[in-house]
C-alpha atoms as a PDB file:
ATOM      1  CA  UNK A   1      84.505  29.369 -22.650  1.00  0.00           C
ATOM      2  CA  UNK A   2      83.238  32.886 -23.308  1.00  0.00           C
ATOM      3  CA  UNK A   3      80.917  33.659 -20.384  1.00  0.00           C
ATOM      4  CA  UNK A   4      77.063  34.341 -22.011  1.00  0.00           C
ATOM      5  CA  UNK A   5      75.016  34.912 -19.312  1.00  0.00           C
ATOM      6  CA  UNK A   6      75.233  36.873 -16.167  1.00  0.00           C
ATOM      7  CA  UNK A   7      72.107  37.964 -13.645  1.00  0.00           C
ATOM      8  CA  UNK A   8      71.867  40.780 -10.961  1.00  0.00           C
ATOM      9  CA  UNK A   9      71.680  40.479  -7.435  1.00  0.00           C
ATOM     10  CA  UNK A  10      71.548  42.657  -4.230  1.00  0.00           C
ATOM     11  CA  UNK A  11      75.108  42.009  -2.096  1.00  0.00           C
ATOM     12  CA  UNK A  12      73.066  41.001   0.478  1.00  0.00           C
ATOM     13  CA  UNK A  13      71.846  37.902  -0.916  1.00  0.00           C
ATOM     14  CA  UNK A  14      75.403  36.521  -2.228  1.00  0.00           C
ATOM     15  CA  UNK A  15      76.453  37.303   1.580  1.00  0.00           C
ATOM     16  CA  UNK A  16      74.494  34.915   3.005  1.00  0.00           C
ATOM     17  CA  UNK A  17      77.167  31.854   1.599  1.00  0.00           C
ATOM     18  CA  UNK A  18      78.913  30.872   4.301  1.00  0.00           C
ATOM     19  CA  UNK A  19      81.987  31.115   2.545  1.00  0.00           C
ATOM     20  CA  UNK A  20      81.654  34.422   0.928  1.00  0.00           C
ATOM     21  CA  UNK A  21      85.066  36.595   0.950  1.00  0.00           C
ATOM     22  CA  UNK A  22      84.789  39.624  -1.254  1.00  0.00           C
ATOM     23  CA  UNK A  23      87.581  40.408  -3.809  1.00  0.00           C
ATOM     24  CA  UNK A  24      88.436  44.684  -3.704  1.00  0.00           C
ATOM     25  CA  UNK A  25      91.059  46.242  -6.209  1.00  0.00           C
ATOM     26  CA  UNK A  26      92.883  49.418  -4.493  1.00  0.00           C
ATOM     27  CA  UNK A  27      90.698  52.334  -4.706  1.00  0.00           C
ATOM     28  CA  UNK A  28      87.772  50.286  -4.797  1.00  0.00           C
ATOM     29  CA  UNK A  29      84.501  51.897  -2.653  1.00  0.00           C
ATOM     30  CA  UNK A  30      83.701  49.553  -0.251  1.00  0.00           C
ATOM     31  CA  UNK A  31      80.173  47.696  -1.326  1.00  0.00           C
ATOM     32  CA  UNK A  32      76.997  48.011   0.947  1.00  0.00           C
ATOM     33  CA  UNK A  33      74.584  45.002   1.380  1.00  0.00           C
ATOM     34  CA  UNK A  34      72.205  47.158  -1.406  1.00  0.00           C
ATOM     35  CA  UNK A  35      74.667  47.489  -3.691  1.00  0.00           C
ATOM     36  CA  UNK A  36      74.049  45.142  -7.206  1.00  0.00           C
ATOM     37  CA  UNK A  37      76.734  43.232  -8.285  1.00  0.00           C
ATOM     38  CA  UNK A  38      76.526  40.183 -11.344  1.00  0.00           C
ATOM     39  CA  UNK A  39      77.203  36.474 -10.790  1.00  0.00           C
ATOM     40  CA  UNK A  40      78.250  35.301 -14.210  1.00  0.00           C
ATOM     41  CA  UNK A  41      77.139  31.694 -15.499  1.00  0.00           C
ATOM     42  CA  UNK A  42      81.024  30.588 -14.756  1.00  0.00           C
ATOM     43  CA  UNK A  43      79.683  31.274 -10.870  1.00  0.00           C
ATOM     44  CA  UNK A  44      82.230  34.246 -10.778  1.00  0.00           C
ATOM     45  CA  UNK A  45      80.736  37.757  -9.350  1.00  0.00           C
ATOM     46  CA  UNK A  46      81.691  41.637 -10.832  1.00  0.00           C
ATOM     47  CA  UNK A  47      80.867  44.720  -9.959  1.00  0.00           C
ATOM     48  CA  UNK A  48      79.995  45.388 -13.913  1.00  0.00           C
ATOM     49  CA  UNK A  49      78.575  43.041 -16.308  1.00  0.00           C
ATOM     50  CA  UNK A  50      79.968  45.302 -19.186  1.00  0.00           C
ATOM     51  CA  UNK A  51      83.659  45.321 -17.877  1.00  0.00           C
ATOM     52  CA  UNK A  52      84.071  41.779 -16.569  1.00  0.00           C
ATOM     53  CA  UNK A  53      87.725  41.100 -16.233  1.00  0.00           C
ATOM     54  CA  UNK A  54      87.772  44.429 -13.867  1.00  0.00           C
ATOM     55  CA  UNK A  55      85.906  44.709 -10.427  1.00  0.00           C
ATOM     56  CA  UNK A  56      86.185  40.982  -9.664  1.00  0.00           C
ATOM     57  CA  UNK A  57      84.355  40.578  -6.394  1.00  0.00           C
ATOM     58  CA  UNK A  58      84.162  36.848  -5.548  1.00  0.00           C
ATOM     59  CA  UNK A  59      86.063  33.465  -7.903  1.00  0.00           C
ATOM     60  CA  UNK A  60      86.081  30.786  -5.335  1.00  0.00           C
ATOM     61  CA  UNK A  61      83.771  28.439  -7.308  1.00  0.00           C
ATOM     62  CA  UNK A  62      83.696  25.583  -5.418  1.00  0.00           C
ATOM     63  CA  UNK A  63      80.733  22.560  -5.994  1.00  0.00           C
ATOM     64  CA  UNK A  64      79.388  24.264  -2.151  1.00  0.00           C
ATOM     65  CA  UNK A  65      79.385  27.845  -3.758  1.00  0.00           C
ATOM     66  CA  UNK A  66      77.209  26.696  -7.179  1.00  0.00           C
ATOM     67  CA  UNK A  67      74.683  24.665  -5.177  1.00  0.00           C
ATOM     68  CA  UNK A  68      74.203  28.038  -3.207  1.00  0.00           C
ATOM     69  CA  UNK A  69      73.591  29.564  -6.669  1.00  0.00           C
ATOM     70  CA  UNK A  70      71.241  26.877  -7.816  1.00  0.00           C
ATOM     71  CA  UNK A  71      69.336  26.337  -4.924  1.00  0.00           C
ATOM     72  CA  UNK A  72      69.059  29.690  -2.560  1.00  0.00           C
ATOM     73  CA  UNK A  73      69.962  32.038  -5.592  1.00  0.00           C
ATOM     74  CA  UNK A  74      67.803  30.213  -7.768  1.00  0.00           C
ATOM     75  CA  UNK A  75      70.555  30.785 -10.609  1.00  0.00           C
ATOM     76  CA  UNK A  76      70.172  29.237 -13.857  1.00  0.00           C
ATOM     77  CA  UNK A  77      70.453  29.686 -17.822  1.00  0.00           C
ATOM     78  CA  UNK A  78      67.011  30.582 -19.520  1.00  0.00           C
ATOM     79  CA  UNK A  79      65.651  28.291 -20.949  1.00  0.00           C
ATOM     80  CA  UNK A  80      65.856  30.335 -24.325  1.00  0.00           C
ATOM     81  CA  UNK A  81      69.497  30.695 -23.850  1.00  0.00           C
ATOM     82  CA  UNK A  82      70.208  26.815 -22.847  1.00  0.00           C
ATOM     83  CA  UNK A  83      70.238  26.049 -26.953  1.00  0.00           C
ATOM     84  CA  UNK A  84      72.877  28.264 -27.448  1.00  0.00           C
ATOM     85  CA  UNK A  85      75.258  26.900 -24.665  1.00  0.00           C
ATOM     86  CA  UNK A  86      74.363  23.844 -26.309  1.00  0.00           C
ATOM     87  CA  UNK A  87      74.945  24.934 -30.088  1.00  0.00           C
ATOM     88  CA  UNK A  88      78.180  26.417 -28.576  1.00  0.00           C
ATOM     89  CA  UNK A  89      79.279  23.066 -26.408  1.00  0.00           C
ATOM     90  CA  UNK A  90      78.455  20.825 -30.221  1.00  0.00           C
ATOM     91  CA  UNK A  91      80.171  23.377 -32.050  1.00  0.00           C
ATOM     92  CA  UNK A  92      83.811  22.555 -29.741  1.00  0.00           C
ATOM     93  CA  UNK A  93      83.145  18.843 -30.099  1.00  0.00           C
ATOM     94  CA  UNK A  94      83.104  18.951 -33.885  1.00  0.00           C
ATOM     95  CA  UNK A  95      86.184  21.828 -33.965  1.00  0.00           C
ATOM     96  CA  UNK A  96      87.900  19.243 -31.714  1.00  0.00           C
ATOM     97  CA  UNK A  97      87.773  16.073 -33.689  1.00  0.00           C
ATOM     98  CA  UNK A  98      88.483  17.989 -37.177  1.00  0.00           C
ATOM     99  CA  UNK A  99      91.735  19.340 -35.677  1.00  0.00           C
ATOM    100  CA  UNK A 100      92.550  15.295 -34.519  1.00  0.00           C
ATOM    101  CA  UNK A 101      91.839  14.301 -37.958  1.00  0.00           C
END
């Protein structure tokens, strides 16, 4: 699925999971508590919403890690993008059962 959606947060807040272990590629600057970093709606976090397959800071999405999301982080999908995750989830169930047929 190509990731849609992605919302800002200070470190600080994503460093309050109790399992939090940050990702750093060599010659990365370490990252201070203020620094803003991007939780994607796949639950992964980057450094860069416009480069997301570089500056990977935290994958371990785990049931535990998305109900920190939902409920402390208050993450979700707008409501105004929901119909296109939805458009998008019909549109694989149709491509799905024409390539069966």
């Amino acid at each position: 699925m190509i990731r849609k959606y992605c919302k800002a947060y200070h470190l600080k807040d994503l460093r309050q999971y109790t399992d939090w272990a940050e990702k750093k590629e060599e010659n990365e600057p370490d990252l201070t508590d203020e620094d803003v970093v991007y939780l994607w709606d796949d639950f992964t976090v980057v450094r860069s919403p416009i480069i997301p397959n570089k500056g990977l800071i935290f994958d371990n999405v785990t049931p535990e890690w998305q109900d920190f999301c939902h409920g402390t982080l208050k993450f979700e999908i707008p409501e105004d993008l929901r119909y296109a995750y939805e458009q998008n989830s019909e549109e694989q169930v149709v491509e799905a059962s024409e390539a069966t047929v």
